[in-house]
N, C-alpha and C. Protein backbone atom coordinates (compact mmCIF):
# COMPACT_ATOMS: atom_id res chain seq x y z
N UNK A 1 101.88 110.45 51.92
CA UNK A 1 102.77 111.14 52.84
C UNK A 1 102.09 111.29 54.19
N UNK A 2 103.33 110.72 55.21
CA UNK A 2 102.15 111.04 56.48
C UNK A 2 101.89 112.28 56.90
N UNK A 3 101.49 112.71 57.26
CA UNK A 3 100.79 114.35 58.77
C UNK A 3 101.71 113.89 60.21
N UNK A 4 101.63 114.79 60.71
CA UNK A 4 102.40 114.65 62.13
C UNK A 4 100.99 113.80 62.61
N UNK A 5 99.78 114.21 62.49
CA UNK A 5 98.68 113.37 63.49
C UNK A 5 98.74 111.64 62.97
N UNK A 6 99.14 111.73 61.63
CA UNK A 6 98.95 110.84 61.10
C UNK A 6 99.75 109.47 62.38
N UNK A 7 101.19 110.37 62.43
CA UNK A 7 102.38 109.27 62.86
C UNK A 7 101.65 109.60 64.62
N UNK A 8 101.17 110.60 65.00
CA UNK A 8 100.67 110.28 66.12
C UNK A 8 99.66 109.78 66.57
N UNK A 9 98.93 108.90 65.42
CA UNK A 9 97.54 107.73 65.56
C UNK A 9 98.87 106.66 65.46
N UNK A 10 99.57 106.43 65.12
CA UNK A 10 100.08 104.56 64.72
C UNK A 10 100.92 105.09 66.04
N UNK A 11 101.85 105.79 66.54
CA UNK A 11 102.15 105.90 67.93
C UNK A 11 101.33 105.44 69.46
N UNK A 12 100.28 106.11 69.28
CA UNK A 12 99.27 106.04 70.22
C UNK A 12 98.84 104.10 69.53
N UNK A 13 98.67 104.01 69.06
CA UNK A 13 98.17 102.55 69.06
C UNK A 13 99.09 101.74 69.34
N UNK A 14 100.70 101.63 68.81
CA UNK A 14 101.77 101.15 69.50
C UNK A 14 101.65 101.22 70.98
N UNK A 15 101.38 102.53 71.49
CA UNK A 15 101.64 102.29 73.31
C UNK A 15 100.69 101.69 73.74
N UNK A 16 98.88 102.02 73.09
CA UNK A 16 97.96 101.23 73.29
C UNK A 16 97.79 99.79 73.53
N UNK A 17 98.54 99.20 72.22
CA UNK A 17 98.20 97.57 71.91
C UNK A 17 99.70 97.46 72.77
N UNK A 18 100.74 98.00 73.27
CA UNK A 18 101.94 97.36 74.31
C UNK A 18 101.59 97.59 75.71
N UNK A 19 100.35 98.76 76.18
CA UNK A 19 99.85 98.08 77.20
C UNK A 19 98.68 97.41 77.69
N UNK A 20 98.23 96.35 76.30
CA UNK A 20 97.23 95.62 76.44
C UNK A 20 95.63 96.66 76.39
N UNK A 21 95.70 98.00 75.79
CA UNK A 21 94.27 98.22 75.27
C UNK A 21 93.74 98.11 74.76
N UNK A 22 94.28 97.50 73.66
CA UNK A 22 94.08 97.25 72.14
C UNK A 22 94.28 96.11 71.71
N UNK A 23 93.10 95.12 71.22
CA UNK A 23 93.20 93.62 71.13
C UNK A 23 93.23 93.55 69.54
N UNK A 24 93.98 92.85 68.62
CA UNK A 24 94.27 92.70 67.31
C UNK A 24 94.03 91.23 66.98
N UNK A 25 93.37 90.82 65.99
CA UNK A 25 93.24 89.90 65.30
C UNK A 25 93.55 89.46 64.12
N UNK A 26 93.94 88.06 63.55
CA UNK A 26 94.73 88.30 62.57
C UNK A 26 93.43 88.20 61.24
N UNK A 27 93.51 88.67 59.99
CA UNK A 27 92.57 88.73 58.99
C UNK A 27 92.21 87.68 58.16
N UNK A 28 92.20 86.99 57.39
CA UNK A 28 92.31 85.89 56.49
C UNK A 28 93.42 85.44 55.53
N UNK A 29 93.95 86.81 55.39
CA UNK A 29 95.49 86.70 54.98
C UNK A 29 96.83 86.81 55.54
N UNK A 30 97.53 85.84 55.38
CA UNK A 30 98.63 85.64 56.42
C UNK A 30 99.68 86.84 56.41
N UNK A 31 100.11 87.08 58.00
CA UNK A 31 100.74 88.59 58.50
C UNK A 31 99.59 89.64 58.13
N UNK A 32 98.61 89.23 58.12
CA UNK A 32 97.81 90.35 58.36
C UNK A 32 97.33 90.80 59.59
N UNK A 33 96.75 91.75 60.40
CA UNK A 33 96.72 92.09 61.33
C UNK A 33 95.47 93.06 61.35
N UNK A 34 94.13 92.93 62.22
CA UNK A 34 93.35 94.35 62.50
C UNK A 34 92.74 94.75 63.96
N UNK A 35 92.13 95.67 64.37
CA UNK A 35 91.53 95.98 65.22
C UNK A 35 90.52 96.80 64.85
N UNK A 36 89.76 97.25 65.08
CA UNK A 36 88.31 98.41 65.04
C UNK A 36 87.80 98.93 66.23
N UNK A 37 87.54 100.40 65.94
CA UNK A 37 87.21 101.30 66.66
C UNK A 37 85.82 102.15 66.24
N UNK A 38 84.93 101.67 67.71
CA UNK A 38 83.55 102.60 67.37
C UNK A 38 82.38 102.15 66.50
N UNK A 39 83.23 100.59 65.47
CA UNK A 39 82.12 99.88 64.81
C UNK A 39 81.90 100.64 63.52
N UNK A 40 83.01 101.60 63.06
CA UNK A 40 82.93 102.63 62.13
C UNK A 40 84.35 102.22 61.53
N UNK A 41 85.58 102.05 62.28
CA UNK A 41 87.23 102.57 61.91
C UNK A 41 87.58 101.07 62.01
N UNK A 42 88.56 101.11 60.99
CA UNK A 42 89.29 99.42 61.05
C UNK A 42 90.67 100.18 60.60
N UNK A 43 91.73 99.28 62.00
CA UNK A 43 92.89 99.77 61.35
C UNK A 43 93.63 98.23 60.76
N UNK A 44 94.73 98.36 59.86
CA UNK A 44 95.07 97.11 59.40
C UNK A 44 96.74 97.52 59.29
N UNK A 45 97.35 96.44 59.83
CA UNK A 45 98.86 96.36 59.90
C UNK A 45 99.02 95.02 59.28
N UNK A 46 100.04 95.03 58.46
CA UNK A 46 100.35 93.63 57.49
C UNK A 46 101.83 93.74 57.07
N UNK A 47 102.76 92.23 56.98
CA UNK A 47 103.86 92.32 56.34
C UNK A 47 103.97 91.08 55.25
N UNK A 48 104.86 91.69 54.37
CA UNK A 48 105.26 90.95 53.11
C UNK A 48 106.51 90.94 52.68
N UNK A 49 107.02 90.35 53.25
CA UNK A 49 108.97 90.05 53.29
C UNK A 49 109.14 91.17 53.89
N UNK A 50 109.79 91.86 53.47
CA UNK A 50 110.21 93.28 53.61
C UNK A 50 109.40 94.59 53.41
N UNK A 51 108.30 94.47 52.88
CA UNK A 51 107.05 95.34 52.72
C UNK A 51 106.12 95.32 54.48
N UNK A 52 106.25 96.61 54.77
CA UNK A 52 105.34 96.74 56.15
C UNK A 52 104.02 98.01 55.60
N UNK A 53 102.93 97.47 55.75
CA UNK A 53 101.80 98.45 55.46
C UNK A 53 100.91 98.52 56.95
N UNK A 54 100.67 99.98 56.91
CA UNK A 54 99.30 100.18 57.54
C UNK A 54 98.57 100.81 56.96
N UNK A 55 97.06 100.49 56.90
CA UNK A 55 96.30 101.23 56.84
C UNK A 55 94.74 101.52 57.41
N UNK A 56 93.87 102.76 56.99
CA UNK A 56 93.01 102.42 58.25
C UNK A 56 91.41 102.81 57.06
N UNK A 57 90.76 101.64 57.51
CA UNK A 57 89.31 101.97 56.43
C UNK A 57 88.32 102.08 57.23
N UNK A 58 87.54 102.86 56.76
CA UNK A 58 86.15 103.22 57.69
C UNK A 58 84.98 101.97 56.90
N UNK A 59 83.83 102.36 57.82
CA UNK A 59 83.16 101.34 57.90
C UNK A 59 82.64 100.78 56.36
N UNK A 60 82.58 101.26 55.48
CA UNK A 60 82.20 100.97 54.36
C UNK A 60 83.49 100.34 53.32
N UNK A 61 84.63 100.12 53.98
CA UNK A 61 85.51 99.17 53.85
C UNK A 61 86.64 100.41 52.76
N UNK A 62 86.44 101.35 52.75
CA UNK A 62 86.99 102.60 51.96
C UNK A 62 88.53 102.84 52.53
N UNK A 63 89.36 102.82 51.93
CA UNK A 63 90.27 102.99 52.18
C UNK A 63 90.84 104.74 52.74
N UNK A 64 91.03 104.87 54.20
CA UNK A 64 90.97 106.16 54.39
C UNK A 64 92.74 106.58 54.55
N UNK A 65 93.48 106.02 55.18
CA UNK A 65 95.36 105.86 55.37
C UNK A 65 95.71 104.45 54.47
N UNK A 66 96.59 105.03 54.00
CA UNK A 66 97.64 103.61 53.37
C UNK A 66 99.04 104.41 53.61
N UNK A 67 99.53 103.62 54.38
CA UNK A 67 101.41 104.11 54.15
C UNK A 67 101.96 102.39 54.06
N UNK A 68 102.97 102.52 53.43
CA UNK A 68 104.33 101.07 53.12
C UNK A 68 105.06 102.13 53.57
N UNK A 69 106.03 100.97 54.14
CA UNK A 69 107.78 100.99 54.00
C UNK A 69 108.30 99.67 53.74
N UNK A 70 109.32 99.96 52.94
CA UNK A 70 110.05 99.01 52.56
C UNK A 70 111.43 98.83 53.17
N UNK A 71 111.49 98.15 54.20
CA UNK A 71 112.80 98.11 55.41
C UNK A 71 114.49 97.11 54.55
N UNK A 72 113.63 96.86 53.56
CA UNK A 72 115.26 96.44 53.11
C UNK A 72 115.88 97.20 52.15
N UNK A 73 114.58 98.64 51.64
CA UNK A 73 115.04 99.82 50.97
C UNK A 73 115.41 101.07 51.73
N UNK A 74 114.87 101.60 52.53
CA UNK A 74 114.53 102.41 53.23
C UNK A 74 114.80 102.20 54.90
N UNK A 75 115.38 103.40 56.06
CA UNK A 75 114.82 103.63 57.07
C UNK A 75 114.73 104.65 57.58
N UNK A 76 113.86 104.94 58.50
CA UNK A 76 112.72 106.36 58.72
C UNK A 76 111.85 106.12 59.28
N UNK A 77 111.49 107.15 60.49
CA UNK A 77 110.96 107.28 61.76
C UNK A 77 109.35 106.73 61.58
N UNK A 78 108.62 106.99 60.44
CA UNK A 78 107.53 106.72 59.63
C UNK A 78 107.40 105.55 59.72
N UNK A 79 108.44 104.10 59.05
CA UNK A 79 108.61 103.00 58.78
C UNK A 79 108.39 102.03 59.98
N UNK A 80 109.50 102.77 60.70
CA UNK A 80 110.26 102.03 61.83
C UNK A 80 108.70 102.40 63.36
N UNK A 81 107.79 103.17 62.90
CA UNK A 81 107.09 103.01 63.92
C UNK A 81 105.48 102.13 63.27
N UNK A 82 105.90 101.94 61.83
CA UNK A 82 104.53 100.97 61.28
C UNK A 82 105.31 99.28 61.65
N UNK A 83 106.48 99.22 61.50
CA UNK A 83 107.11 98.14 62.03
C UNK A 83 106.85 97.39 63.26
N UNK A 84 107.19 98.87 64.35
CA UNK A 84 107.03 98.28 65.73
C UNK A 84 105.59 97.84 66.06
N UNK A 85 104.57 98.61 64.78
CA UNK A 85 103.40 98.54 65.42
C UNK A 85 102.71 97.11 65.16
N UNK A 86 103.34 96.25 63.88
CA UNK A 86 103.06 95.03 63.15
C UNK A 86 103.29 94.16 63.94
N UNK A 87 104.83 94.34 64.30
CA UNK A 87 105.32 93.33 65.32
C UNK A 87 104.36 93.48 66.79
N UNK A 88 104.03 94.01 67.90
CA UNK A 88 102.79 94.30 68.26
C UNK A 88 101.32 93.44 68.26
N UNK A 89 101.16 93.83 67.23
CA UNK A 89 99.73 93.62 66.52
C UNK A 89 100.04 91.93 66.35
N UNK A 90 101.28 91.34 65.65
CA UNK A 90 101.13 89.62 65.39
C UNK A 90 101.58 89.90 67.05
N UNK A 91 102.18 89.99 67.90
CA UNK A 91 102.54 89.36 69.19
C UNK A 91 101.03 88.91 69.73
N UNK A 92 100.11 89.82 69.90
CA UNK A 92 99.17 89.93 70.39
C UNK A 92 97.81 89.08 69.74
N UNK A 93 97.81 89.06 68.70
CA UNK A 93 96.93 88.53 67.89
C UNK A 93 96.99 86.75 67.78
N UNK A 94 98.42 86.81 68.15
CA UNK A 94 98.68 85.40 68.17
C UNK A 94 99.16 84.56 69.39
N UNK A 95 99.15 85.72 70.43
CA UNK A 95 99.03 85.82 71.65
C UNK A 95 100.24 84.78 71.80
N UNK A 96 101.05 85.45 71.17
CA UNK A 96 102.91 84.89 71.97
C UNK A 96 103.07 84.61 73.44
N UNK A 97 102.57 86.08 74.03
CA UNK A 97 103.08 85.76 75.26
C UNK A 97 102.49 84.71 76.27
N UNK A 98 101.77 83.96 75.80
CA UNK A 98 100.53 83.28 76.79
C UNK A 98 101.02 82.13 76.37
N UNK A 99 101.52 81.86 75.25
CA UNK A 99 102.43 80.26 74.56
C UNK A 99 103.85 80.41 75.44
N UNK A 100 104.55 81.45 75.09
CA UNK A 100 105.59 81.68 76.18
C UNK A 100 105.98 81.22 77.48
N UNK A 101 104.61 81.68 77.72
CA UNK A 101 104.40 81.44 79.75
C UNK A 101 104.05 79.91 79.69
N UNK A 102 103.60 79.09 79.02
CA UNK A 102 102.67 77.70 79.04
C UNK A 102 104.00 76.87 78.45
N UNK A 103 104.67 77.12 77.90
CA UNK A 103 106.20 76.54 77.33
C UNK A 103 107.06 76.58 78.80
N UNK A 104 107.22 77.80 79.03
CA UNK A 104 108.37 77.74 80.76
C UNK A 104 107.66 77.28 81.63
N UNK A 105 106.34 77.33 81.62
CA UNK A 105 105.74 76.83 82.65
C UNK A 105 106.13 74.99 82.40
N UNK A 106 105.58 74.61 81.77
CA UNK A 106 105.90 73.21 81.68
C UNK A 106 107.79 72.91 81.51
N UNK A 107 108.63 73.61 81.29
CA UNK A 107 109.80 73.08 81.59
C UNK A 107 110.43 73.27 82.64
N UNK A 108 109.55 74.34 83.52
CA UNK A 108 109.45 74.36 84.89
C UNK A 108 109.27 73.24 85.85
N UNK A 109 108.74 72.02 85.28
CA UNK A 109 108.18 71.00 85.94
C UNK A 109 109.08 69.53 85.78
């Protein structure tokens, strides 16, 4: 169950990683997603059809947050902001927008 701080860490990293503070990489498993903080905190955003997880492990790889939502069961303010934060996290990780610009750019020509 989340905490109000809880939903206001995956908030703050949503506005973070949408205005480019926060650089995400993808993991070894596909739709996976992480970043780390301090060389201590790893947060991890991942999807699986309809399964959206975050969670966040400290340095000894310990699992400290786990929340799912399941968006083809469920919707809720909880879900819908581990969602926005996934989508995010692959934009960035896979750096959409820079393929984007290099696609119009060349049909620009």
């Amino acid at each position: 169950m989340y905490s109000e701080k809880d939903l206001q860490l995956v908030e703050q990293l949503t506005e973070a990683t949408n205005s480019g503070r926060i650089t995400w990489e993808p993991t070894a498993t596909l739709d996976e997603f992480t970043t780390s903080f301090r060389g201590k905190y790893s947060v991890i955003v991942a999807n699986q059809g309809s399964l959206y997880s975050f969670r966040m492990l400290d340095d000894a790889g310990r699992e400290m947050l786990k929340e799912e939502y399941d968006s083809g069961l469920e919707f809720n303010r909880q879900g819908d902001l581990i969602r926005r934060l996934f989508e995010l996290a692959r934009r960035t990780a896979l750096r959409v927008d820079r393929a984007v610009d290099e696609i119009l750019h060349e049909l620009q020509v």
